[in-house]
Structures are given as structure tokens and as C-alpha cells.
Protein backbone atom coordinates (compact mmCIF):
# COMPACT_ATOMS: atom_id res chain seq x y z
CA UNK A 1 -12.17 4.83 -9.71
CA UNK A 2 -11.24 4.78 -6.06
CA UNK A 3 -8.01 6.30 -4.62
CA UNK A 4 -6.04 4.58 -2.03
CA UNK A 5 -3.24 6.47 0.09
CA UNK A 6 -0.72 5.29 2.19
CA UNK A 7 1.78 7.33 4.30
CA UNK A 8 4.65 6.73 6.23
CA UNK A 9 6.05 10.18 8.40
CA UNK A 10 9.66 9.27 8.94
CA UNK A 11 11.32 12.23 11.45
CA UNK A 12 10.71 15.50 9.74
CA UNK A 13 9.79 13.69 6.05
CA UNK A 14 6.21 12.63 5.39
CA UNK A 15 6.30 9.81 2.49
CA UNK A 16 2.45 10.24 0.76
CA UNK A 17 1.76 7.42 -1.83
CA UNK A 18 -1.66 7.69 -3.59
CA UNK A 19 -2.99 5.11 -5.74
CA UNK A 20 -5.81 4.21 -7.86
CA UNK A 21 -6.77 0.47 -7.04
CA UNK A 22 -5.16 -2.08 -9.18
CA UNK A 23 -1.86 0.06 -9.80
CA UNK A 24 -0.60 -1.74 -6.12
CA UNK A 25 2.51 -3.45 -8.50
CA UNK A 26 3.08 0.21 -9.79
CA UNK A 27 3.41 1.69 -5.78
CA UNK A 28 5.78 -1.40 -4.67
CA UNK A 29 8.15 -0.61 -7.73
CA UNK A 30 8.16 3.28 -6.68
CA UNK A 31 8.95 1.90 -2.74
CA UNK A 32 11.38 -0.22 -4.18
CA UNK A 33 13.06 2.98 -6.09
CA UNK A 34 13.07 4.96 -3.54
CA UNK A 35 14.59 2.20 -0.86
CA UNK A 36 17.72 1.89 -3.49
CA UNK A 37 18.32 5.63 -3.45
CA UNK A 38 21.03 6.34 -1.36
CA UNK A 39 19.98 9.84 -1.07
CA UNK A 40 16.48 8.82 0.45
CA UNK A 41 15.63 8.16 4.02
CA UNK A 42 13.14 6.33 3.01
CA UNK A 43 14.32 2.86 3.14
CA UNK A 44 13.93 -1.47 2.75
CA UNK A 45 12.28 -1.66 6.19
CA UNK A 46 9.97 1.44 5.25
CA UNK A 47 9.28 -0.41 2.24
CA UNK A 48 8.35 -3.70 4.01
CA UNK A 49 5.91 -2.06 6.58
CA UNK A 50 4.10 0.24 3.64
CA UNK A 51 3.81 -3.28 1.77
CA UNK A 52 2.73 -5.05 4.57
CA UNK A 53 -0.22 -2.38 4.89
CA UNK A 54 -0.98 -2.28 1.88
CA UNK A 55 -1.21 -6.07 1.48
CA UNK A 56 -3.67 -6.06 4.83
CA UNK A 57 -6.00 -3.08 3.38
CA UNK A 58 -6.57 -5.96 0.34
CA UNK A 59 -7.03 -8.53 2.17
CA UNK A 60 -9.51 -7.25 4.64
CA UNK A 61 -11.73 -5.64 1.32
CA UNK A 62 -11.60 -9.13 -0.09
CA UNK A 63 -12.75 -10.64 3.09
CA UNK A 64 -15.48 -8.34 3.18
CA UNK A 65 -16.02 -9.57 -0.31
CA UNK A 66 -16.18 -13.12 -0.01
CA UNK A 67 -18.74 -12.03 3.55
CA UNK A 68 -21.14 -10.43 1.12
CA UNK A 69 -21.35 -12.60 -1.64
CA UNK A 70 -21.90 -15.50 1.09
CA UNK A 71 -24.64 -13.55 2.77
CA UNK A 72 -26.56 -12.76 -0.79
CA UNK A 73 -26.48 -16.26 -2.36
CA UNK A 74 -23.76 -15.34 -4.69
């Protein structure tokens, strides 16, 4: 089981999402929640960039991925 964080410090709030890998769906609904709630500060753009991130951190692990199984025949 690995644990993935992402954080976002926004002013005097720190937003801390951690994550086991393969619960990314679950993390985007709870940015999504938390962008619609007019009493957070934490909002659609914050969402977009934490997304963003998040989508980048995959696709660099599957890169190295795909580099690995290249380089050992499989």
C-alpha cells in the first residue's frame, strides 16, 4: 500500500489530501465537495491545479513504467 499526498497552502489554510493509490476518483470527488462549499476557500481553480498534479505524478510513474518494462524485455 503506498500513500500519496498532495497539498495546496492557500493564505493562512493548508489543504492536506492523502491517498492510498488507486482511490485518485475518491480525492477528485472530495476537491470537487469542497470547491461547491461556499464556506470553503478552497475553490474550482484549486481544484483544477491539485488535479492537474495529481494527473502529472501518474503519468510520470507510468512513464517510468513503460521505461522499465522496455529495458527488461517485458
Amino acid at each position: 500500500m503506498v500513500i500519496r499526498q498532495l497539498s495546496l497552502v492557500k493564505g493562512e489554510e493548508r489543504f492536506v489530501f492523502r491517498y492510498q493509490t488507486g482511490r485518485e476518483s475518491e480525492v477528485i470527488d472530495a476537491f470537487a465537495s469542497l470547491a461547491s462549499d461556499s464556506a470553503s476557500r478552497f475553490d474550482w481553480f484549486d481544484a483544477a491545479v491539485l488535479s492537474y498534479q495529481m494527473g502529472r505524478r501518474l503519468e510520470t510513474e507510468l512513464d517510468q513504467i513503460a521505461t522499465y518494462s522496455e529495458e527488461h524485455g517485458r
